[in-house]
C-alpha atoms as a PDB file:
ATOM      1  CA  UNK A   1     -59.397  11.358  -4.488  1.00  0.00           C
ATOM      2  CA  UNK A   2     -59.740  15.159  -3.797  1.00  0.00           C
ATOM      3  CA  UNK A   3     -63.599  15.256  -4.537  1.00  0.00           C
ATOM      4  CA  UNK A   4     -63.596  14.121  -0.376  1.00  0.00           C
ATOM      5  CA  UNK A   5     -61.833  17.518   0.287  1.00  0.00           C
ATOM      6  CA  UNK A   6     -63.581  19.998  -2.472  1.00  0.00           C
ATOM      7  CA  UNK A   7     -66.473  20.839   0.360  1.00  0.00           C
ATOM      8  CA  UNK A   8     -64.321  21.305   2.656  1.00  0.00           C
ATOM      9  CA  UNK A   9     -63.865  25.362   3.914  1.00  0.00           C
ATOM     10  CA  UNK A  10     -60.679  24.572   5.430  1.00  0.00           C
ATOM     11  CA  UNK A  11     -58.871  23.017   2.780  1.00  0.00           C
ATOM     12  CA  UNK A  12     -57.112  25.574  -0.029  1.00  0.00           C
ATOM     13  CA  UNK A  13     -56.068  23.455  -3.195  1.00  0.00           C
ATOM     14  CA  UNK A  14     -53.252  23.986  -5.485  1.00  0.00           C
ATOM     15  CA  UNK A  15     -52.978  23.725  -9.169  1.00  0.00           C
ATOM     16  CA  UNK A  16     -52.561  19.958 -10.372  1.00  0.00           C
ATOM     17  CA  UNK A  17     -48.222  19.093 -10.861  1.00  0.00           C
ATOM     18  CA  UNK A  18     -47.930  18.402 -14.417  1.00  0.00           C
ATOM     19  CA  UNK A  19     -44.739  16.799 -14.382  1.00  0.00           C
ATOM     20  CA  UNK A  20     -44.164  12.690 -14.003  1.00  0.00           C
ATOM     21  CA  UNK A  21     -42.735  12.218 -10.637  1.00  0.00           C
ATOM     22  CA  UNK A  22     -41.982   8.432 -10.065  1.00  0.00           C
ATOM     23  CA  UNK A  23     -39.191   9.310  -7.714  1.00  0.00           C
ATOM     24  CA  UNK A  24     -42.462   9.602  -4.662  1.00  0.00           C
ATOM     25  CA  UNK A  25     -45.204   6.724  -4.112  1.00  0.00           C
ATOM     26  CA  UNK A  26     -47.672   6.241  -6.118  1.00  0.00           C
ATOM     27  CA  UNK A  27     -50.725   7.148  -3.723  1.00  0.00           C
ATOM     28  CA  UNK A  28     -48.678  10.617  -3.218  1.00  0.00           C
ATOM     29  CA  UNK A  29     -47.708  11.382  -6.880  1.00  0.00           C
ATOM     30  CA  UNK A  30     -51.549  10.501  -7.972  1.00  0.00           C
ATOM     31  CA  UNK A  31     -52.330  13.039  -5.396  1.00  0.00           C
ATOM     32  CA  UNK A  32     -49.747  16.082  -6.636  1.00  0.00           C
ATOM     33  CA  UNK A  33     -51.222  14.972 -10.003  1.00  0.00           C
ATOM     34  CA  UNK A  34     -54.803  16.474  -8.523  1.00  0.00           C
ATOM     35  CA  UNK A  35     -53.219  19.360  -6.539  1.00  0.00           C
ATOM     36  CA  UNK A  36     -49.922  20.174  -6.073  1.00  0.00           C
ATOM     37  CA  UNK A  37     -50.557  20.746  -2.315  1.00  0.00           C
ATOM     38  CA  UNK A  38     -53.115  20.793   0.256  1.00  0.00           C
ATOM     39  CA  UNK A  39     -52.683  24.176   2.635  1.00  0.00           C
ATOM     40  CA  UNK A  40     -55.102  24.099   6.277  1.00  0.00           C
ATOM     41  CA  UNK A  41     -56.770  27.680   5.877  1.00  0.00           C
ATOM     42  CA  UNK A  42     -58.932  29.172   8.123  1.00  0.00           C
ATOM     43  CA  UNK A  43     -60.558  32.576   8.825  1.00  0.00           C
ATOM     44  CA  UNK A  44     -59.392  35.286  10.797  1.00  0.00           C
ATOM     45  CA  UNK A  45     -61.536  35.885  13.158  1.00  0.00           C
ATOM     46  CA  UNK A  46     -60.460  40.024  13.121  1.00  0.00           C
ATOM     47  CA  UNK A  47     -60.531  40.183   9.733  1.00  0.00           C
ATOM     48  CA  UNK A  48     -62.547  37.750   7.908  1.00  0.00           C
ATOM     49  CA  UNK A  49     -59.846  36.855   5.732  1.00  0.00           C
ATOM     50  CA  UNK A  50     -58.974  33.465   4.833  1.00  0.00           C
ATOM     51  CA  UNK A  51     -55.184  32.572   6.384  1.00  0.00           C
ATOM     52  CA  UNK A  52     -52.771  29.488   6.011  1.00  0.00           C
ATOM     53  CA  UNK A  53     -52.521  27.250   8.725  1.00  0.00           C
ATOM     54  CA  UNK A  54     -50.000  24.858   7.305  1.00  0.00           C
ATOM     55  CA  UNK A  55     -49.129  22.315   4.858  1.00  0.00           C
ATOM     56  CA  UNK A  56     -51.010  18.928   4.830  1.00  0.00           C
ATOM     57  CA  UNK A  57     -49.517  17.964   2.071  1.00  0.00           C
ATOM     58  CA  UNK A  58     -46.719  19.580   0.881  1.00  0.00           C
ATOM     59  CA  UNK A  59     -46.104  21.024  -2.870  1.00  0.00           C
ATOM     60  CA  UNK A  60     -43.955  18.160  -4.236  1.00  0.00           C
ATOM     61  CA  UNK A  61     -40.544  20.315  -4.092  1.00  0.00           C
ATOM     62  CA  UNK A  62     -40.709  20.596  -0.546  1.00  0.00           C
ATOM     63  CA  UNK A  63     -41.494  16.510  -0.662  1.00  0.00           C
ATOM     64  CA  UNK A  64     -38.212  15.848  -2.778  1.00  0.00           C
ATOM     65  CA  UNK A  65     -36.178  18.145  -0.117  1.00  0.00           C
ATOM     66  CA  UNK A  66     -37.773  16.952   2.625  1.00  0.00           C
ATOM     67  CA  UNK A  67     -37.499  13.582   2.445  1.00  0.00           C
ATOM     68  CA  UNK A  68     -33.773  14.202   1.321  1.00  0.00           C
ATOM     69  CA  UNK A  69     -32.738  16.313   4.226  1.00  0.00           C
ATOM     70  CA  UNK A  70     -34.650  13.976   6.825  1.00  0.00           C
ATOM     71  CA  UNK A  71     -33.486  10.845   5.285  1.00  0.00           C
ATOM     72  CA  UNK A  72     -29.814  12.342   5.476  1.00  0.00           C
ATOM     73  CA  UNK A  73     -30.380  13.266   9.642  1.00  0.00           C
ATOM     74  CA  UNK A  74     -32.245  11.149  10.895  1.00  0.00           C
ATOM     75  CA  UNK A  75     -32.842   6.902  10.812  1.00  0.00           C
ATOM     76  CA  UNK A  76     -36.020   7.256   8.654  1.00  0.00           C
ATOM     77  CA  UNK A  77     -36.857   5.221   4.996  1.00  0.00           C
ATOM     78  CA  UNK A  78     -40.207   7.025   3.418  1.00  0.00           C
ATOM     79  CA  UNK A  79     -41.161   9.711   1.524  1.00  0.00           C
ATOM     80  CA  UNK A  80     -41.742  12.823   3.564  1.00  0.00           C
ATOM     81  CA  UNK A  81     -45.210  14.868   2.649  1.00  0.00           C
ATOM     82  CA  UNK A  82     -45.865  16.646   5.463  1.00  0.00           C
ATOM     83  CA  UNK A  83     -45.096  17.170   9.442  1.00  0.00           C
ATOM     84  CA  UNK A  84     -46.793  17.386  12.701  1.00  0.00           C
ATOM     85  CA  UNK A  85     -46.894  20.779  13.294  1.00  0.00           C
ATOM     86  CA  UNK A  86     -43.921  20.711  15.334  1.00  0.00           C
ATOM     87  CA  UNK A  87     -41.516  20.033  12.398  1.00  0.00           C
ATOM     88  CA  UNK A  88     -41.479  16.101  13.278  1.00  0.00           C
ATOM     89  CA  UNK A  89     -42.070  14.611   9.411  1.00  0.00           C
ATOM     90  CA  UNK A  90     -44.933  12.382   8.547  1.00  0.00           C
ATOM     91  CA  UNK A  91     -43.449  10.167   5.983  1.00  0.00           C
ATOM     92  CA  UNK A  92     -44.852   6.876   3.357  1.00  0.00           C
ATOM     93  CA  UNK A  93     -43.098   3.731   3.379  1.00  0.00           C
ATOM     94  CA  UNK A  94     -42.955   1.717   0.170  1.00  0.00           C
ATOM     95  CA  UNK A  95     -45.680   0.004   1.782  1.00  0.00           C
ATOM     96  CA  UNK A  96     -48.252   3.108   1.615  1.00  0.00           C
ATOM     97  CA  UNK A  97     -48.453   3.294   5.769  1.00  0.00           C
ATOM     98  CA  UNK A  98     -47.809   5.949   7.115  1.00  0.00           C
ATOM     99  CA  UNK A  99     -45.840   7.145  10.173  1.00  0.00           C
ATOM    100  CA  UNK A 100     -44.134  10.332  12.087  1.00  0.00           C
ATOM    101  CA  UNK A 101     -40.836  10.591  13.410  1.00  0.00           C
ATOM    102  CA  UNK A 102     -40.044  12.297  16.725  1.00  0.00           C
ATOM    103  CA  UNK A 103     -37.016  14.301  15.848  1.00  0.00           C
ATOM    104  CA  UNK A 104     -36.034  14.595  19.556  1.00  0.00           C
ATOM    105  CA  UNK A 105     -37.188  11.542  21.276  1.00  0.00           C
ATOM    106  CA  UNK A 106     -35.494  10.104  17.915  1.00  0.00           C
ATOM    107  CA  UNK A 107     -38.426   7.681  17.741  1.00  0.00           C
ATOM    108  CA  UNK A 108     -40.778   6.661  15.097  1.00  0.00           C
ATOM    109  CA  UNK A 109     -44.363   5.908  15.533  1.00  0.00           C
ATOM    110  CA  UNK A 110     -46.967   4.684  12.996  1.00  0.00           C
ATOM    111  CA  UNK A 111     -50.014   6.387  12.342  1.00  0.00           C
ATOM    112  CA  UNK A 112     -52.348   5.247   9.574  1.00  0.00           C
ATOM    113  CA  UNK A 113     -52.360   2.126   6.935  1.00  0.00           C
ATOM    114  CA  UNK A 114     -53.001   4.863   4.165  1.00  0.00           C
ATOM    115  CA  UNK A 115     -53.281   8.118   2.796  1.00  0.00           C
ATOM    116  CA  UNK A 116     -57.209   7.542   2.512  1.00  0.00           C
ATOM    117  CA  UNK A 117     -56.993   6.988   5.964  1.00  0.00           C
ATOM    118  CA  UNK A 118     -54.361  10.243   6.952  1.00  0.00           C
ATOM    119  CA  UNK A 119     -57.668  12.037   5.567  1.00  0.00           C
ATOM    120  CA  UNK A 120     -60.056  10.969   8.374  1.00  0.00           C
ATOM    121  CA  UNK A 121     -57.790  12.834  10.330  1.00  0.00           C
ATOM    122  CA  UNK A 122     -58.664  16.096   8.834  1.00  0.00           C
ATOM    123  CA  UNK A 123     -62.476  15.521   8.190  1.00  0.00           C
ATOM    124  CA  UNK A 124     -63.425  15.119  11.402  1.00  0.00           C
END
């Protein structure tokens, strides 16, 4: 799934999870199974330097408390893996779609039918 990504200058990857983790979707827990997170880097313009952006996907800790802390405060049923940049999640239903959820408008809007398809968003 990753071999889309390797290429990619802007995307740092993590070394693969090597635990089972059943408790997330499969299409997420195949993916932690390749990279244990995906961090947006770029380069510092100054310095040269590669620096993180932000979590596309997150590390699958921060997926378990995630999804248990949004699940807890707000009306939302998913697995959450990563967030808008604004701290609104972006969450998996059992049915592999994907959507966010406004925190403050308390609304939730779908995004993509997959995670091959939450990709295209970052390739472009």
């Amino acid at each position: 799934m990753l071999n889309i990504l390797s290429g990619n200058n802007n995307i740092k990857l993590y070394p693969a999870l090597d635990i089972e983790c059943s408790d997330i979707p499969k299409p997420l827990s195949d993916l932690l199974h390749e990279s244990n997170g995906i961090m947006e880097i770029m380069e510092n313009p100054k310095t040269k330097e590669s620096m993180e952006i932000g979590w596309i996907v997150y590390p699958y800790e921060r997926i378990i408390e995630d999804t248990q802390f949004f699940m807890n405060e707000y009306p939302i049923e998913g697995c959450v893996f990563s967030d808008n940049g604004c701290g609104d999640p972006i969450y998996m239903k059992s049915d592999g779609k994907i959507y966010l959820f406004e925190c403050i408008a308390g609304e939730e809007y779908f995004e993509v039918d997959s995670i091959d398809d939450f990709w295209g968003m970052y390739l472009h």
